[in-house]
PDB file of N, CA and C in Angstrom:
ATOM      1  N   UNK A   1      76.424  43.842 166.229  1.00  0.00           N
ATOM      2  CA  UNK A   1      75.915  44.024 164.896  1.00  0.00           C
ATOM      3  C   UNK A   1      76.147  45.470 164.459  1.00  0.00           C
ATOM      4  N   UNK A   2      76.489  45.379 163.262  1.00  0.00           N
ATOM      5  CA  UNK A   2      76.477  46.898 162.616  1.00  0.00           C
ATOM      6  C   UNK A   2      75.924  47.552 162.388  1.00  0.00           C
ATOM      7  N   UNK A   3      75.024  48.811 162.172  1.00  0.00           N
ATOM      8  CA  UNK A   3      73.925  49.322 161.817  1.00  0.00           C
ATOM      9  C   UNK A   3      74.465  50.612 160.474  1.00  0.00           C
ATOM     10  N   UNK A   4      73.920  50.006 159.124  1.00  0.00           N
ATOM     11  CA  UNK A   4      74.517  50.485 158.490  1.00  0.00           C
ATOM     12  C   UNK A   4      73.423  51.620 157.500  1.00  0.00           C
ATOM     13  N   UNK A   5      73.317  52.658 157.518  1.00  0.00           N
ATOM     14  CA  UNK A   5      72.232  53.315 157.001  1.00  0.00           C
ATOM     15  C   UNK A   5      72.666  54.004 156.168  1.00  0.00           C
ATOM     16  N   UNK A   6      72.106  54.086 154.911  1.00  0.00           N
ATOM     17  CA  UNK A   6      72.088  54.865 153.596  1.00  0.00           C
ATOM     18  C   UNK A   6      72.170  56.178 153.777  1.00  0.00           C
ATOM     19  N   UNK A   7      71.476  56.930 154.432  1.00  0.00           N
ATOM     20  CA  UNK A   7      71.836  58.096 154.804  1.00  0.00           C
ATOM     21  C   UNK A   7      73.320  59.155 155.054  1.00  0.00           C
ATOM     22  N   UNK A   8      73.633  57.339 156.052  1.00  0.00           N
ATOM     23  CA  UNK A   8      74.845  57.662 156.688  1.00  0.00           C
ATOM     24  C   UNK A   8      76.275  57.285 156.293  1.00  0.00           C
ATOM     25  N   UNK A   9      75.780  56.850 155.010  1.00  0.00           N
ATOM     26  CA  UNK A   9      77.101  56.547 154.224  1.00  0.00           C
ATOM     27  C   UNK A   9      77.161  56.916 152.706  1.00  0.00           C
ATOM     28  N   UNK A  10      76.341  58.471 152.334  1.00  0.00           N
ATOM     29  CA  UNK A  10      76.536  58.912 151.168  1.00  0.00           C
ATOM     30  C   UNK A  10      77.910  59.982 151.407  1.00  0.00           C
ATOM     31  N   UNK A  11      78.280  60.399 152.359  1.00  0.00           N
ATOM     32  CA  UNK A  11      79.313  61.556 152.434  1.00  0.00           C
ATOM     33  C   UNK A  11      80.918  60.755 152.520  1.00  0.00           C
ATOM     34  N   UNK A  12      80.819  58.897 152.065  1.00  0.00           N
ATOM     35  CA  UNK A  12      81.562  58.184 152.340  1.00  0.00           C
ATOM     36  C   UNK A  12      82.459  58.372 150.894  1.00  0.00           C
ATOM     37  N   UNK A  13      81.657  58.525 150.054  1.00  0.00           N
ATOM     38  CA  UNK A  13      81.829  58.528 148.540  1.00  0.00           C
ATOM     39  C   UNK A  13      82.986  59.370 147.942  1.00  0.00           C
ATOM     40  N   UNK A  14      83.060  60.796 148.867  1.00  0.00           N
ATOM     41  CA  UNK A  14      84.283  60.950 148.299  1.00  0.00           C
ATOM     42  C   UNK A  14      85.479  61.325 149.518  1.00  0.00           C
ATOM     43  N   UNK A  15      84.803  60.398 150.642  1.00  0.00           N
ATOM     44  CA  UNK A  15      85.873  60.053 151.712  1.00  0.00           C
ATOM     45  C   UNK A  15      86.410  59.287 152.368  1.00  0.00           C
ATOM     46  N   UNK A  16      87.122  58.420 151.239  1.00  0.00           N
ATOM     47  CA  UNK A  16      87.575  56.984 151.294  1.00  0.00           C
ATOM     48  C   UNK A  16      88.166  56.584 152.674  1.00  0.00           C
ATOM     49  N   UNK A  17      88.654  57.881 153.024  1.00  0.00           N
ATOM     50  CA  UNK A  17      89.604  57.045 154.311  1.00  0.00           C
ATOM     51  C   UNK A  17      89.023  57.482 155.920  1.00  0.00           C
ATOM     52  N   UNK A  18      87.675  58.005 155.291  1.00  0.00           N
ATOM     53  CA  UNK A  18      86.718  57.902 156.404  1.00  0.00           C
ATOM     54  C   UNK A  18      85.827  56.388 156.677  1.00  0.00           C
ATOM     55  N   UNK A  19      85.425  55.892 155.522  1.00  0.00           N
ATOM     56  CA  UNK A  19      85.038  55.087 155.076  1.00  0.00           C
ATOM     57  C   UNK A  19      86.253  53.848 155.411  1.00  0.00           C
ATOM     58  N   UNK A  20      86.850  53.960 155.534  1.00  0.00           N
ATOM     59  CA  UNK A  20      88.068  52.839 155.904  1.00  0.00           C
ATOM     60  C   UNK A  20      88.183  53.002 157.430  1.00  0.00           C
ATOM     61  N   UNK A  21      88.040  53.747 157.872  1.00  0.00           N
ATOM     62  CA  UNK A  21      88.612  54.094 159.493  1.00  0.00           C
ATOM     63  C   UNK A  21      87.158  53.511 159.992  1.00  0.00           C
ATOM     64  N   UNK A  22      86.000  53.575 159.311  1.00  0.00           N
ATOM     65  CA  UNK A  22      84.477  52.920 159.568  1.00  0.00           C
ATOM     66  C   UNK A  22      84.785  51.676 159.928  1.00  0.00           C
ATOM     67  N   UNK A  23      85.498  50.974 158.621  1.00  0.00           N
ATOM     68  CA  UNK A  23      85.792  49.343 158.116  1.00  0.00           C
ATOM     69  C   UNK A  23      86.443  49.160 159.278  1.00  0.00           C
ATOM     70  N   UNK A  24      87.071  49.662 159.472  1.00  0.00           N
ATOM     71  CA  UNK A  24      87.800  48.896 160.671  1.00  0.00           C
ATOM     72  C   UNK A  24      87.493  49.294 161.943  1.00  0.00           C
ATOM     73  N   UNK A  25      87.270  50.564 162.260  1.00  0.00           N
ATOM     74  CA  UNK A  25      86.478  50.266 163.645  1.00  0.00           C
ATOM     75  C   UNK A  25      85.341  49.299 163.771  1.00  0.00           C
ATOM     76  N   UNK A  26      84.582  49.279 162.784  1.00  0.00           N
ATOM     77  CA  UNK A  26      83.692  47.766 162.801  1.00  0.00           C
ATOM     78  C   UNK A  26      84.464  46.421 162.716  1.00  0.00           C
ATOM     79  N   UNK A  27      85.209  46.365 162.409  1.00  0.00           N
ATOM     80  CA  UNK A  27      86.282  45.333 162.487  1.00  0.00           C
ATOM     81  C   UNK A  27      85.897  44.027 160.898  1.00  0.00           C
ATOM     82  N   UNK A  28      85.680  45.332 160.055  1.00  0.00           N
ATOM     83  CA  UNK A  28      85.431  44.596 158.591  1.00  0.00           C
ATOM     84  C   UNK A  28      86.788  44.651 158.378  1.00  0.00           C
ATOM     85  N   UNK A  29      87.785  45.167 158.330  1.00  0.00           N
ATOM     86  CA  UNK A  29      89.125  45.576 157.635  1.00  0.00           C
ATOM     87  C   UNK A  29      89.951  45.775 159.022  1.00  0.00           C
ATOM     88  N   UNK A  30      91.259  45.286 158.408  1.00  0.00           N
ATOM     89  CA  UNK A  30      92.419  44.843 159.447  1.00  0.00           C
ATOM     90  C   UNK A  30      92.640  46.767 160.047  1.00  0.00           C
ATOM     91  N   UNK A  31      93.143  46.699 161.163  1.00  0.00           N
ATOM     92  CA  UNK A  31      93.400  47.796 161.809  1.00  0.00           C
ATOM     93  C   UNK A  31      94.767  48.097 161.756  1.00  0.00           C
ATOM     94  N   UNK A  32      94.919  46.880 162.246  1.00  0.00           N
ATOM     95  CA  UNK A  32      97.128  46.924 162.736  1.00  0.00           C
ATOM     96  C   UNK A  32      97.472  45.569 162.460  1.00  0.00           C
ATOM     97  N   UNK A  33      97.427  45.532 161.031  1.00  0.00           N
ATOM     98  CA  UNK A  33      98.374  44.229 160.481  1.00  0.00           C
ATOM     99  C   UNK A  33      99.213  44.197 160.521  1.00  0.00           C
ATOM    100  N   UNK A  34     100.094  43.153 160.630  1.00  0.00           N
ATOM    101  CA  UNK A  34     101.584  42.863 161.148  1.00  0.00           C
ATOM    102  C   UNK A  34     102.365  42.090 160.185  1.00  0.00           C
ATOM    103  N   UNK A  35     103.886  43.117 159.879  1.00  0.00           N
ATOM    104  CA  UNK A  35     104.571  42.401 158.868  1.00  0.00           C
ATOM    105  C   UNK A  35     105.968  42.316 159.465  1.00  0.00           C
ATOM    106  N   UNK A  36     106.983  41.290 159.334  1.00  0.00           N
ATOM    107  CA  UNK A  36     107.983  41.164 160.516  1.00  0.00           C
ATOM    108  C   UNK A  36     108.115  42.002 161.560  1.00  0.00           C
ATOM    109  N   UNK A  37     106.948  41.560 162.337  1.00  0.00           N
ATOM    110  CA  UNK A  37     106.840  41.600 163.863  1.00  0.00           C
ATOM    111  C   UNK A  37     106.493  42.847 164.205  1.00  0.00           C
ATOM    112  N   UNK A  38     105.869  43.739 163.156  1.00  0.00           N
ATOM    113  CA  UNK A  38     105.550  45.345 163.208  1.00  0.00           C
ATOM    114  C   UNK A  38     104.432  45.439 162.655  1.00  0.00           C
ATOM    115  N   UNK A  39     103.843  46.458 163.525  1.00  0.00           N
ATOM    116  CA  UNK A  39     102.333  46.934 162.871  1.00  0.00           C
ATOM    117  C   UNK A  39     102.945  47.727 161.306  1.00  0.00           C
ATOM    118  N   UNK A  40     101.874  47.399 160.407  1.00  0.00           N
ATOM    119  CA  UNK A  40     102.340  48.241 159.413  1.00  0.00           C
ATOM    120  C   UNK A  40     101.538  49.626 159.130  1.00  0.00           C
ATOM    121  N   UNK A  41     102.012  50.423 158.131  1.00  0.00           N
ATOM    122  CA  UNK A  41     101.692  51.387 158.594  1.00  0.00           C
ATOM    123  C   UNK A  41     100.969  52.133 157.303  1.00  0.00           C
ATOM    124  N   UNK A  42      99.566  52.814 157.061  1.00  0.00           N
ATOM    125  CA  UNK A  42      98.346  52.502 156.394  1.00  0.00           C
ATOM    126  C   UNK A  42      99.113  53.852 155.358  1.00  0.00           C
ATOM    127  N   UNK A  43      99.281  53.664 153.761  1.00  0.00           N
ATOM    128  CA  UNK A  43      99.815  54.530 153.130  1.00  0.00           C
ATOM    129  C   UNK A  43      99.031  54.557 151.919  1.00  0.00           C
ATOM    130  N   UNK A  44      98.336  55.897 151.278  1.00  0.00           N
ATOM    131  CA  UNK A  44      98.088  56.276 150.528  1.00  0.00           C
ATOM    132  C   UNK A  44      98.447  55.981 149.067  1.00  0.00           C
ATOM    133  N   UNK A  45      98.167  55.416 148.557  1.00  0.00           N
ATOM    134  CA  UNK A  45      98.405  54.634 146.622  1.00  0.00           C
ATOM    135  C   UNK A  45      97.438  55.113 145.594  1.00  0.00           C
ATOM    136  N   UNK A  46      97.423  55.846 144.103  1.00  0.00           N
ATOM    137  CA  UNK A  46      96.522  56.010 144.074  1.00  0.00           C
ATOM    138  C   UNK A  46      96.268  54.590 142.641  1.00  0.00           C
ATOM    139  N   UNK A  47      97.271  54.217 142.886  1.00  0.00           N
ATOM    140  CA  UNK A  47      97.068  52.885 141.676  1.00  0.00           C
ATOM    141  C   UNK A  47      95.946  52.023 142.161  1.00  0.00           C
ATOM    142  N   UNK A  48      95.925  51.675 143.402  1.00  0.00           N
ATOM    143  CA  UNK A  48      95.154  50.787 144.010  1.00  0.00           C
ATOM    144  C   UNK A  48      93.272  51.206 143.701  1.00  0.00           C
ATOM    145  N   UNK A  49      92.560  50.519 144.412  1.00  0.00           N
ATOM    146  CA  UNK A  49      91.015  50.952 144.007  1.00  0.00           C
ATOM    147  C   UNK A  49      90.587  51.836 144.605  1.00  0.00           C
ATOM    148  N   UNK A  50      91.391  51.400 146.162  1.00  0.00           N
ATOM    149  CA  UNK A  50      90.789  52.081 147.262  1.00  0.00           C
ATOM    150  C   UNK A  50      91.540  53.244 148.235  1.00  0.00           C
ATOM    151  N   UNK A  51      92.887  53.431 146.782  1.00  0.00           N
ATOM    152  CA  UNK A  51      93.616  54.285 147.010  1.00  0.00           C
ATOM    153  C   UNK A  51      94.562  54.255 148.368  1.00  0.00           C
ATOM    154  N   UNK A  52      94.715  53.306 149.436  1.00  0.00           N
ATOM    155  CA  UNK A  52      94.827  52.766 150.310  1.00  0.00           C
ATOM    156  C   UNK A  52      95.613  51.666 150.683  1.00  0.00           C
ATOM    157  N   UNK A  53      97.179  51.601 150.600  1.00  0.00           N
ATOM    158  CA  UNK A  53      97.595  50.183 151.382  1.00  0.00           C
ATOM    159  C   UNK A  53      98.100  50.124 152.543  1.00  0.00           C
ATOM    160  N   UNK A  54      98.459  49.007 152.876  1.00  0.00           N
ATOM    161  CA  UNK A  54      99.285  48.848 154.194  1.00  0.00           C
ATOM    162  C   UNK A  54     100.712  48.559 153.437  1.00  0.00           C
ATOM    163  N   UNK A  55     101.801  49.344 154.659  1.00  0.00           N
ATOM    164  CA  UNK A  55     103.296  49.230 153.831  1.00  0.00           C
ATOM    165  C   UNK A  55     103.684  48.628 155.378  1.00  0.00           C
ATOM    166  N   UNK A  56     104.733  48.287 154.776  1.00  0.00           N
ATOM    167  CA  UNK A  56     105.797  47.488 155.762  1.00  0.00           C
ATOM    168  C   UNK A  56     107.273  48.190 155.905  1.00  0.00           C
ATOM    169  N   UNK A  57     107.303  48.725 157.277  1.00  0.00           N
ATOM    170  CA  UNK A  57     108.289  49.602 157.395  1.00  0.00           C
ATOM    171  C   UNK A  57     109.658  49.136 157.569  1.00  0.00           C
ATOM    172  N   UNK A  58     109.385  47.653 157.573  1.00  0.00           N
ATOM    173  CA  UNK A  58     111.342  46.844 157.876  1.00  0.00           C
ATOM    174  C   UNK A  58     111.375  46.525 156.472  1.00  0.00           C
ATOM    175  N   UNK A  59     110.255  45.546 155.541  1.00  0.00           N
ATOM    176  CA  UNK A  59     110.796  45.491 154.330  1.00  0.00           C
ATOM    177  C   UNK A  59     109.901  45.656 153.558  1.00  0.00           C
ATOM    178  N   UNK A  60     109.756  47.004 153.880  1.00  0.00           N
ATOM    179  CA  UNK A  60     108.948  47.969 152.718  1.00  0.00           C
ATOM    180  C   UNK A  60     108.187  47.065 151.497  1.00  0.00           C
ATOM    181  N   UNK A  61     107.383  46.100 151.632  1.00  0.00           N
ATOM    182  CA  UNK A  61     106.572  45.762 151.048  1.00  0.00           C
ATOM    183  C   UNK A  61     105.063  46.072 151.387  1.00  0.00           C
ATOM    184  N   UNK A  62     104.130  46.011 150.382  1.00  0.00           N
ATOM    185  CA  UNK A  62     103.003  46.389 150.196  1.00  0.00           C
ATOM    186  C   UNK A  62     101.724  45.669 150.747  1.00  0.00           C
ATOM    187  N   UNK A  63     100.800  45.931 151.367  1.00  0.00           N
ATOM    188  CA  UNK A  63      99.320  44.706 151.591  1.00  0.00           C
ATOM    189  C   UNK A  63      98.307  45.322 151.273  1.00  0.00           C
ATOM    190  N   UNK A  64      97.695  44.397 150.431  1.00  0.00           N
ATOM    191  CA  UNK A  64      95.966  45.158 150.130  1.00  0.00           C
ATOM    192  C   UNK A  64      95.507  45.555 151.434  1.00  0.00           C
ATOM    193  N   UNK A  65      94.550  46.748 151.702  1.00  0.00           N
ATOM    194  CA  UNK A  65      93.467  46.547 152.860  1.00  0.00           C
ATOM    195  C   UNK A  65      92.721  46.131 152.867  1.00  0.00           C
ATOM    196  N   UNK A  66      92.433  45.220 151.794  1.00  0.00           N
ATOM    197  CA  UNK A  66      91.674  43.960 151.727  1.00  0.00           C
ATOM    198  C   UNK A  66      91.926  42.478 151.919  1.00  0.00           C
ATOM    199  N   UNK A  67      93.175  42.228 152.172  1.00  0.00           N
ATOM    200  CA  UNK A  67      93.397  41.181 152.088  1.00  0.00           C
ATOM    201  C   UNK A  67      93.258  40.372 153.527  1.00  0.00           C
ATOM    202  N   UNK A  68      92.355  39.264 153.338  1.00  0.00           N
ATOM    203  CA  UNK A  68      91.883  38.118 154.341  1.00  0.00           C
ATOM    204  C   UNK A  68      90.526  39.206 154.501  1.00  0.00           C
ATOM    205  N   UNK A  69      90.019  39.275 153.509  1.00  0.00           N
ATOM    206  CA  UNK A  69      88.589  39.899 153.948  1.00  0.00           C
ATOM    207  C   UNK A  69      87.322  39.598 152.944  1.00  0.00           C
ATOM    208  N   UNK A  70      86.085  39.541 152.934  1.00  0.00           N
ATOM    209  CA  UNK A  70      85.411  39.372 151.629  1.00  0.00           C
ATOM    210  C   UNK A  70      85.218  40.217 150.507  1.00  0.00           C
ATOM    211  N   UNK A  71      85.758  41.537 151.012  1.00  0.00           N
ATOM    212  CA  UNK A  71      86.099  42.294 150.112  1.00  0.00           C
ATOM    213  C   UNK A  71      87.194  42.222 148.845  1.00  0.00           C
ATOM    214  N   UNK A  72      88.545  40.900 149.090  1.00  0.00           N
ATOM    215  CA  UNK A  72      89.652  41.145 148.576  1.00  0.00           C
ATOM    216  C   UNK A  72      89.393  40.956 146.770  1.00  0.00           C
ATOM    217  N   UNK A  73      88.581  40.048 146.716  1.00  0.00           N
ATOM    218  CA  UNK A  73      88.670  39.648 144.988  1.00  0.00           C
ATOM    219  C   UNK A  73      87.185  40.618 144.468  1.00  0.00           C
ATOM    220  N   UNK A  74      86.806  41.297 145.057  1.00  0.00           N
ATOM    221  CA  UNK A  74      85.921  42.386 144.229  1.00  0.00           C
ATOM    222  C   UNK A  74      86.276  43.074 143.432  1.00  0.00           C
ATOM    223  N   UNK A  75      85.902  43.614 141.920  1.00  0.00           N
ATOM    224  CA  UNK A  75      86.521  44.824 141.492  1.00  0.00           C
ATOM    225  C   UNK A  75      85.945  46.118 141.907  1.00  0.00           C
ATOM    226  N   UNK A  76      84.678  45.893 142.733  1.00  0.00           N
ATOM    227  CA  UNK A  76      84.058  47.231 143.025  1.00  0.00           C
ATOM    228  C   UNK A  76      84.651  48.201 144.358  1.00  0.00           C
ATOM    229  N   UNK A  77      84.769  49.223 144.086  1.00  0.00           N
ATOM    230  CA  UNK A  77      85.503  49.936 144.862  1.00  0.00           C
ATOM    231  C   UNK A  77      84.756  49.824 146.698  1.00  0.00           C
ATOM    232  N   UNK A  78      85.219  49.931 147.351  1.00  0.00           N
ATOM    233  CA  UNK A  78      84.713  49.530 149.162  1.00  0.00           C
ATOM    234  C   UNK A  78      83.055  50.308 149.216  1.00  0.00           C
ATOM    235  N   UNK A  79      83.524  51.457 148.661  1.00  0.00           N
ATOM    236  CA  UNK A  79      82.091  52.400 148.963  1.00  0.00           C
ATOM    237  C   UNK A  79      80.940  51.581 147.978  1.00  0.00           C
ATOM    238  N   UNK A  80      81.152  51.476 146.746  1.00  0.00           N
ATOM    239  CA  UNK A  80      79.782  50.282 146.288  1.00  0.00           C
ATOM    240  C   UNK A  80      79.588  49.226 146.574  1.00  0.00           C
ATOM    241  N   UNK A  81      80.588  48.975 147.159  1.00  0.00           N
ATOM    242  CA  UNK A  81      80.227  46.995 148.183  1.00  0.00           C
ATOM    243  C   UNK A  81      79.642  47.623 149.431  1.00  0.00           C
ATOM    244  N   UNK A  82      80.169  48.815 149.928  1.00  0.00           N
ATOM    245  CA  UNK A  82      79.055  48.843 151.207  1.00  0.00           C
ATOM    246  C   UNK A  82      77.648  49.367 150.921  1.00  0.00           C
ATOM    247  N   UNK A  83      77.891  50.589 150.084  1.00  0.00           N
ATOM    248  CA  UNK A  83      76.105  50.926 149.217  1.00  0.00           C
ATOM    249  C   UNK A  83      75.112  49.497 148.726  1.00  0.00           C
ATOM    250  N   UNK A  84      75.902  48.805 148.105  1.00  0.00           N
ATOM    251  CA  UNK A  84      75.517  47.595 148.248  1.00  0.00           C
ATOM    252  C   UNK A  84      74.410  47.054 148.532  1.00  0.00           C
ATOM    253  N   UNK A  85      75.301  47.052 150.121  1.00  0.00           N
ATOM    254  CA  UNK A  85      75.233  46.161 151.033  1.00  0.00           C
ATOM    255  C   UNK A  85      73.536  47.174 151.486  1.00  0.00           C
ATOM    256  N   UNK A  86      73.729  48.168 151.962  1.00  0.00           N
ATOM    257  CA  UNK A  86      73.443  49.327 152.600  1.00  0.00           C
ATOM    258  C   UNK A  86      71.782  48.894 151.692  1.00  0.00           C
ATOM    259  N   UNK A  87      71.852  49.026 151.121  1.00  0.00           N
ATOM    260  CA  UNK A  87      70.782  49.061 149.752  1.00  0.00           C
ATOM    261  C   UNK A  87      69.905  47.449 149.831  1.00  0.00           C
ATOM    262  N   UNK A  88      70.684  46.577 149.565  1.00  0.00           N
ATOM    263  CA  UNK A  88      69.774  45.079 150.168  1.00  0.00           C
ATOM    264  C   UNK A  88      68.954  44.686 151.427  1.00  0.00           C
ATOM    265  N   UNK A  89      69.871  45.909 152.352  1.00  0.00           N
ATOM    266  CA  UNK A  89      69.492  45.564 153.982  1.00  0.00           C
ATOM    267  C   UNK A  89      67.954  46.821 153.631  1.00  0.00           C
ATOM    268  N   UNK A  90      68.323  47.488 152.605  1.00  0.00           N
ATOM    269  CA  UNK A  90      67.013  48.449 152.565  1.00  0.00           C
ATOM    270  C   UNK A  90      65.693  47.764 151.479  1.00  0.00           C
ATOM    271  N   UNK A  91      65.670  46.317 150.884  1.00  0.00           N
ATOM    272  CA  UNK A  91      65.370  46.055 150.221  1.00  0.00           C
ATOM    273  C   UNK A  91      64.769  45.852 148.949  1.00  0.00           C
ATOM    274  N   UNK A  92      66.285  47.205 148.657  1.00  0.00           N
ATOM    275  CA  UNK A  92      66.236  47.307 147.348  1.00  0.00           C
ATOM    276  C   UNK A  92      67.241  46.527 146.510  1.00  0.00           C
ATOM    277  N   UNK A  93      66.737  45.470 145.767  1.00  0.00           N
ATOM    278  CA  UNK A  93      67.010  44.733 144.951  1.00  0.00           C
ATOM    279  C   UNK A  93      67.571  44.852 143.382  1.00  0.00           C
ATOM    280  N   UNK A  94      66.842  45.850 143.309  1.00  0.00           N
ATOM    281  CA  UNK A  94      67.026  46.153 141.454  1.00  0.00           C
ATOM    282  C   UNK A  94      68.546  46.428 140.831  1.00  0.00           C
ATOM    283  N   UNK A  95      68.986  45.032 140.078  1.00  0.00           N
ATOM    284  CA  UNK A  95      69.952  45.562 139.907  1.00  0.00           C
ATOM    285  C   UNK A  95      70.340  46.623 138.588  1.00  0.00           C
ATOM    286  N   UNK A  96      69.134  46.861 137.901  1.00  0.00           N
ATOM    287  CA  UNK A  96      69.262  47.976 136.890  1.00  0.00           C
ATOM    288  C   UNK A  96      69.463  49.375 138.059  1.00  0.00           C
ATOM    289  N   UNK A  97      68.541  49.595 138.970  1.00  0.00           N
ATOM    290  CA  UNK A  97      68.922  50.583 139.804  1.00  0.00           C
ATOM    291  C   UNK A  97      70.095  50.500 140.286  1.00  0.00           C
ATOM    292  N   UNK A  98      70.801  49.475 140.972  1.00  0.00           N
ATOM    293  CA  UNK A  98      71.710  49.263 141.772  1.00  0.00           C
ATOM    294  C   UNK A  98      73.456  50.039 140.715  1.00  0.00           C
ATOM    295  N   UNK A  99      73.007  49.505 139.299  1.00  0.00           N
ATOM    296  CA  UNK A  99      74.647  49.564 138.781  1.00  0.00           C
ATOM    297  C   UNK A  99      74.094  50.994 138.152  1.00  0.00           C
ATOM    298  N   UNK A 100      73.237  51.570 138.143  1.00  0.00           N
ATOM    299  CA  UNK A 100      73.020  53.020 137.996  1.00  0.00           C
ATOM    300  C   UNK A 100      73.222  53.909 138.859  1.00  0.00           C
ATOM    301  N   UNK A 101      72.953  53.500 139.973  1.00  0.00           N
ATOM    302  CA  UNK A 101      73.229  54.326 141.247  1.00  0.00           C
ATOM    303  C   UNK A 101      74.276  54.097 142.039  1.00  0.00           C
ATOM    304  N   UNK A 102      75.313  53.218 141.645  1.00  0.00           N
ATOM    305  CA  UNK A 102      76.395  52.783 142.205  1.00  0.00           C
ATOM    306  C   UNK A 102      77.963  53.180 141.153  1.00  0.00           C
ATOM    307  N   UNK A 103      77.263  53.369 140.137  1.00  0.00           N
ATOM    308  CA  UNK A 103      77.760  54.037 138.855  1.00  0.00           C
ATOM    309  C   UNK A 103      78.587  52.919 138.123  1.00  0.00           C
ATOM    310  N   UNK A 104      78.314  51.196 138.423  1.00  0.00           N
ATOM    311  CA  UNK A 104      78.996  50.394 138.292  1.00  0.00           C
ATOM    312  C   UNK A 104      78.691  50.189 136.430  1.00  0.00           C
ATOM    313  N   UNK A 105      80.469  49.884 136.059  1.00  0.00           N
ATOM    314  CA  UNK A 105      80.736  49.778 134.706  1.00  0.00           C
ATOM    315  C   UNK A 105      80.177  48.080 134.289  1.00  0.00           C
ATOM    316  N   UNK A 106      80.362  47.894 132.720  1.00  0.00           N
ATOM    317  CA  UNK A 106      79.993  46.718 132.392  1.00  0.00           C
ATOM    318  C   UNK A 106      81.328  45.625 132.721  1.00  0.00           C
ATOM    319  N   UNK A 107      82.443  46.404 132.920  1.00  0.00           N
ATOM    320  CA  UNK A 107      83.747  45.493 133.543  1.00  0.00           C
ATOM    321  C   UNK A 107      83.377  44.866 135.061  1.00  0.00           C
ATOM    322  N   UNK A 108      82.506  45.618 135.141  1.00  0.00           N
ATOM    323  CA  UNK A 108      82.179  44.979 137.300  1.00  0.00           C
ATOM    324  C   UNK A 108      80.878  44.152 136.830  1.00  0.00           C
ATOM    325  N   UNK A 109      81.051  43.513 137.666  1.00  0.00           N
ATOM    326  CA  UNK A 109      79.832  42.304 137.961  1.00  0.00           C
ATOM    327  C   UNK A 109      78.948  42.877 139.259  1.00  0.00           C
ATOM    328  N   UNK A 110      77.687  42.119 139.317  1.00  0.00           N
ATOM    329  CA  UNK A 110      77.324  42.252 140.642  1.00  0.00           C
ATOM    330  C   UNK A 110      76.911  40.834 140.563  1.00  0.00           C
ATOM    331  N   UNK A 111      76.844  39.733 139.994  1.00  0.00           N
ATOM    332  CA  UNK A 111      76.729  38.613 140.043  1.00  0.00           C
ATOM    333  C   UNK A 111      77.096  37.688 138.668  1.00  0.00           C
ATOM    334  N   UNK A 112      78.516  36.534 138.896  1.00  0.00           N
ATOM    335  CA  UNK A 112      78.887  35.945 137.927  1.00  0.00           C
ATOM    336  C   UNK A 112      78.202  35.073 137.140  1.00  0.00           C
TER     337      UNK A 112
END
């Protein structure tokens, strides 16, 4: 089990790829995905959300670091799905607090 504490994941916010190296040492997010027969190899985007893909070094194509995960069809960036998360397990509920303190726009949902 994970032990995920609020505390310990405010300095995540503006260190995405600390926060990713988390994801996957917990084994939320792929580590060493494989694209013809090669690990691919984790490259910096800043189009993406999470600023973050996996590239493919034989035919240089692209993979979410989300993809095959419950993260993939979110629009909220990794760090407010884990604050989130972080925040329910603390049972705080409010979602007027939640999209205030998560800084979430009226384009993001937190429930459809």
């Amino acid at each position: 089990m994970i032990e995920i504490r609020l505390d310990n994941l405010a300095h995540y916010k503006f260190h995405i790829s600390g926060l990713i190296e988390f994801l996957q040492t917990s084994l939320v997010l792929a580590k060493f995905p494989l694209c013809c027969g090669q690990v691919m190899k984790l490259a910096i985007r800043s189009y993406v959300i999470d600023g973050h893909v996996f590239r493919c070094l034989v035919c240089r194509t692209f993979s979410s670091i989300r993809k095959g995960t419950f993260f993939e069809k979110s629009k909220l960036s990794l760090y407010q799905i884990v604050m989130l998360i972080a925040y329910y397990c603390e049972g705080i509920h409010s979602q007027n607090f939640l999209i205030k303190q998560l800084e979430i726009s009226h384009q993001e949902k937190l429930v459809h």
